[in-house]
N, C-alpha and C. Protein backbone atom coordinates (compact mmCIF):
# COMPACT_ATOMS: atom_id res chain seq x y z
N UNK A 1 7.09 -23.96 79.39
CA UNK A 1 5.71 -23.55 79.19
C UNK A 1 5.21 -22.76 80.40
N UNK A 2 5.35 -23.17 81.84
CA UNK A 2 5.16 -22.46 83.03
C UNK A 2 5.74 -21.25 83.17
N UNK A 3 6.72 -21.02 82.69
CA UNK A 3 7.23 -19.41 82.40
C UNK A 3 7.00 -18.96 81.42
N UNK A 4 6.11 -19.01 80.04
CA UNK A 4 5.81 -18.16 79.30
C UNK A 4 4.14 -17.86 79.99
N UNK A 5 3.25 -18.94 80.98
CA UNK A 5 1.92 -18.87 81.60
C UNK A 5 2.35 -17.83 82.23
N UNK A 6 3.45 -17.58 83.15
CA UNK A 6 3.86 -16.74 84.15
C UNK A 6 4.10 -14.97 83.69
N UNK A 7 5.22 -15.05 82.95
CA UNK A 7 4.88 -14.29 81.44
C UNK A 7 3.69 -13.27 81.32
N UNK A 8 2.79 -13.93 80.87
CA UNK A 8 2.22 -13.80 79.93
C UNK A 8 0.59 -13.32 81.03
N UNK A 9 0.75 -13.76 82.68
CA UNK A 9 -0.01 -13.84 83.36
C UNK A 9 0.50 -11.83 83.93
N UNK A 10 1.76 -12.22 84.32
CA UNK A 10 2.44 -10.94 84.65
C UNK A 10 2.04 -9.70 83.85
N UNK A 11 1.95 -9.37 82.33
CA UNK A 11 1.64 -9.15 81.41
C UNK A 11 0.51 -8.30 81.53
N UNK A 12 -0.93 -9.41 81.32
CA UNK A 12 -1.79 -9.47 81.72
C UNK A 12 -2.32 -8.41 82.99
N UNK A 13 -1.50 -8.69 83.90
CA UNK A 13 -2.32 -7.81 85.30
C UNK A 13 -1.51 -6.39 85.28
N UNK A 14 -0.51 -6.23 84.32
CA UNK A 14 0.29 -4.85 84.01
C UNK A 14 -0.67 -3.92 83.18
N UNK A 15 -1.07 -4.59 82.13
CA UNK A 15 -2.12 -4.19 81.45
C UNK A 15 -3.26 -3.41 82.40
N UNK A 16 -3.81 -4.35 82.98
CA UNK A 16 -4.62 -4.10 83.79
C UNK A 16 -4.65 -3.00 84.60
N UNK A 17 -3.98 -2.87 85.21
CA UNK A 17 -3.55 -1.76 86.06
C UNK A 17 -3.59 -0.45 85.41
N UNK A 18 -3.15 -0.82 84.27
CA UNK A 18 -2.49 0.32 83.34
C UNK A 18 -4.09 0.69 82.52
N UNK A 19 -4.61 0.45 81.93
CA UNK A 19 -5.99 0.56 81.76
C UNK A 19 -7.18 0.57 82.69
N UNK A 20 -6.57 0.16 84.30
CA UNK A 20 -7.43 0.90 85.03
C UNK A 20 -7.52 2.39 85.39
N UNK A 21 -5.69 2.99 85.05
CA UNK A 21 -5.29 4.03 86.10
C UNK A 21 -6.15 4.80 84.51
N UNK A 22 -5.55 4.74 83.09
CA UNK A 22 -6.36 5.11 82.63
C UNK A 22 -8.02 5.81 82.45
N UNK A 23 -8.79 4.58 82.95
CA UNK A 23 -9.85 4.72 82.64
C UNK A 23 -10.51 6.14 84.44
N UNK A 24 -9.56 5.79 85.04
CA UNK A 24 -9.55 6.47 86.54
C UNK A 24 -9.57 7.78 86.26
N UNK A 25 -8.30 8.19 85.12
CA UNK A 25 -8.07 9.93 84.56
C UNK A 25 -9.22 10.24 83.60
N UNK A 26 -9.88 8.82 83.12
CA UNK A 26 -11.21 10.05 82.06
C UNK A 26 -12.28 9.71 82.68
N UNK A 27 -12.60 9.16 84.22
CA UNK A 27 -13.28 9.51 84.77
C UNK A 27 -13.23 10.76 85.69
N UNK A 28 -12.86 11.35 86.11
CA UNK A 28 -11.82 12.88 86.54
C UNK A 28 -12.15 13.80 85.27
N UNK A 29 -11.62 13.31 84.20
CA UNK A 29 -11.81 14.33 83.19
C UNK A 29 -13.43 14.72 83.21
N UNK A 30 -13.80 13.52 83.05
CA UNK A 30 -15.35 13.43 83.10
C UNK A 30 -16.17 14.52 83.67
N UNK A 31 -15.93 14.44 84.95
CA UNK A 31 -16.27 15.13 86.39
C UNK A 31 -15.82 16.10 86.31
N UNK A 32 -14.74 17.06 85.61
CA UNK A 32 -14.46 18.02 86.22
C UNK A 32 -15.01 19.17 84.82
N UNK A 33 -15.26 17.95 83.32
CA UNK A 33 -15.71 19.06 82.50
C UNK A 33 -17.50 19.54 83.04
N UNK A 34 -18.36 17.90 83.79
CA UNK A 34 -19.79 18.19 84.05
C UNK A 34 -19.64 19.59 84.90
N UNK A 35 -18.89 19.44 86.02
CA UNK A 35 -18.67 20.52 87.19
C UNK A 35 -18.42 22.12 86.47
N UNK A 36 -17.40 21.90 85.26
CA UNK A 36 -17.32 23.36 84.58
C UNK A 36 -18.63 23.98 83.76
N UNK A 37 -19.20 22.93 83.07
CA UNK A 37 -20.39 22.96 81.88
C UNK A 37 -21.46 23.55 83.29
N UNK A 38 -22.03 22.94 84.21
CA UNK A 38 -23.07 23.31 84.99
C UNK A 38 -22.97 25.01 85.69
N UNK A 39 -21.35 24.84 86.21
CA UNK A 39 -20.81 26.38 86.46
C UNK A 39 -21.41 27.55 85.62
N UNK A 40 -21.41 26.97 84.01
CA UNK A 40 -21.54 28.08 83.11
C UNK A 40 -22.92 27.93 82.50
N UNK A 41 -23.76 26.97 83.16
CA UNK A 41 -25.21 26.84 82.76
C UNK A 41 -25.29 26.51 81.61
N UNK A 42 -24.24 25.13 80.91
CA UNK A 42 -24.34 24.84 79.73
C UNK A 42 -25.01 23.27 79.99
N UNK A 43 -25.84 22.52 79.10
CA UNK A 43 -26.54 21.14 78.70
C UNK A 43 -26.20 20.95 78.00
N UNK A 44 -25.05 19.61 78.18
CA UNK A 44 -24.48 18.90 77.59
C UNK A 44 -25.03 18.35 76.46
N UNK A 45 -26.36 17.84 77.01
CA UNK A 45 -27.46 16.52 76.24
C UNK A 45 -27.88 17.85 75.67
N UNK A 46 -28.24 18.92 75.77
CA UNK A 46 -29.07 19.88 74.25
C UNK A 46 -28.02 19.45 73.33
N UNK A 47 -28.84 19.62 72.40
CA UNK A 47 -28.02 19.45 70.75
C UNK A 47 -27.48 21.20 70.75
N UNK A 48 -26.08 21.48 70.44
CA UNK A 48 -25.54 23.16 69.87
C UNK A 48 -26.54 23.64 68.89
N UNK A 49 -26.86 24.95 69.35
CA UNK A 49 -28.08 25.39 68.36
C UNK A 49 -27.21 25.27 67.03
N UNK A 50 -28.39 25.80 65.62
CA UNK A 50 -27.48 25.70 64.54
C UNK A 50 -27.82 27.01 63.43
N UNK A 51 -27.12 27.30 62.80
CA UNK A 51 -27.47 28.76 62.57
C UNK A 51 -27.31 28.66 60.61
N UNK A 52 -28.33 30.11 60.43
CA UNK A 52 -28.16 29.59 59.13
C UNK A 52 -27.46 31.23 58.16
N UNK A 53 -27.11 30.91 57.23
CA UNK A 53 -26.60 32.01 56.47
C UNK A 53 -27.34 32.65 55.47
N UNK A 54 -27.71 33.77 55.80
CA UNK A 54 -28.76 34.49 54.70
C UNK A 54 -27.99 35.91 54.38
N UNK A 55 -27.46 35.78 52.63
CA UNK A 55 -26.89 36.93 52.08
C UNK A 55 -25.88 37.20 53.25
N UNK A 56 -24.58 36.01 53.38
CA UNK A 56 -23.87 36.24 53.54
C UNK A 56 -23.71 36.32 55.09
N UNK A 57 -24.99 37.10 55.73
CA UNK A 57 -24.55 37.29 57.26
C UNK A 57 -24.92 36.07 57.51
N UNK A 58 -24.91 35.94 59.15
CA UNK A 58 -24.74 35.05 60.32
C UNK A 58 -26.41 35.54 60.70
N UNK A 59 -27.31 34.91 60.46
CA UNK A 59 -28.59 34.71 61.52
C UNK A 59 -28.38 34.02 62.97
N UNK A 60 -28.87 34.54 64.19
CA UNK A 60 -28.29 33.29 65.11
C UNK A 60 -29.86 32.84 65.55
N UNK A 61 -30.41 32.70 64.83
CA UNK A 61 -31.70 32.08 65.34
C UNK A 61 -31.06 31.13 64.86
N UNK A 62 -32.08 30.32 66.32
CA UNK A 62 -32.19 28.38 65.57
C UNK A 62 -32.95 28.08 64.55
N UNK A 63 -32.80 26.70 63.97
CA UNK A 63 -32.68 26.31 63.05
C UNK A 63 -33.90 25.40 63.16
């Protein structure tokens, strides 16, 4: 029983690690898309304008 606790403890902190280094790369990802989006004077939090179709063309007024 003490070696499947051991096991199963080992396991456990592999995981861990492994879903920390994870969560480490989409914090990076995170950071480096805010850093590109601000570069190009884009807001994330605006909603994408939305456009409507009249006879076929492309209007790009918002919606």
């Amino acid at each position: 029983m003490n070696k499947k606790l051991e096991k199963a403890r080992a396991d456990a902190l592999r995981e861990s690690f492994r879903l920390g280094g994870a969560m480490a790369d989409l914090q990076r990802a995170s950071d480096e898309l805010t850093k590109v989006t601000r570069q190009h004077g884009i807001d994330l939090d605006e909603p994408p304008p939305t456009f409507r179709v009249i006879e076929g063309k492309r209007d790009d007024d918002r919606v």
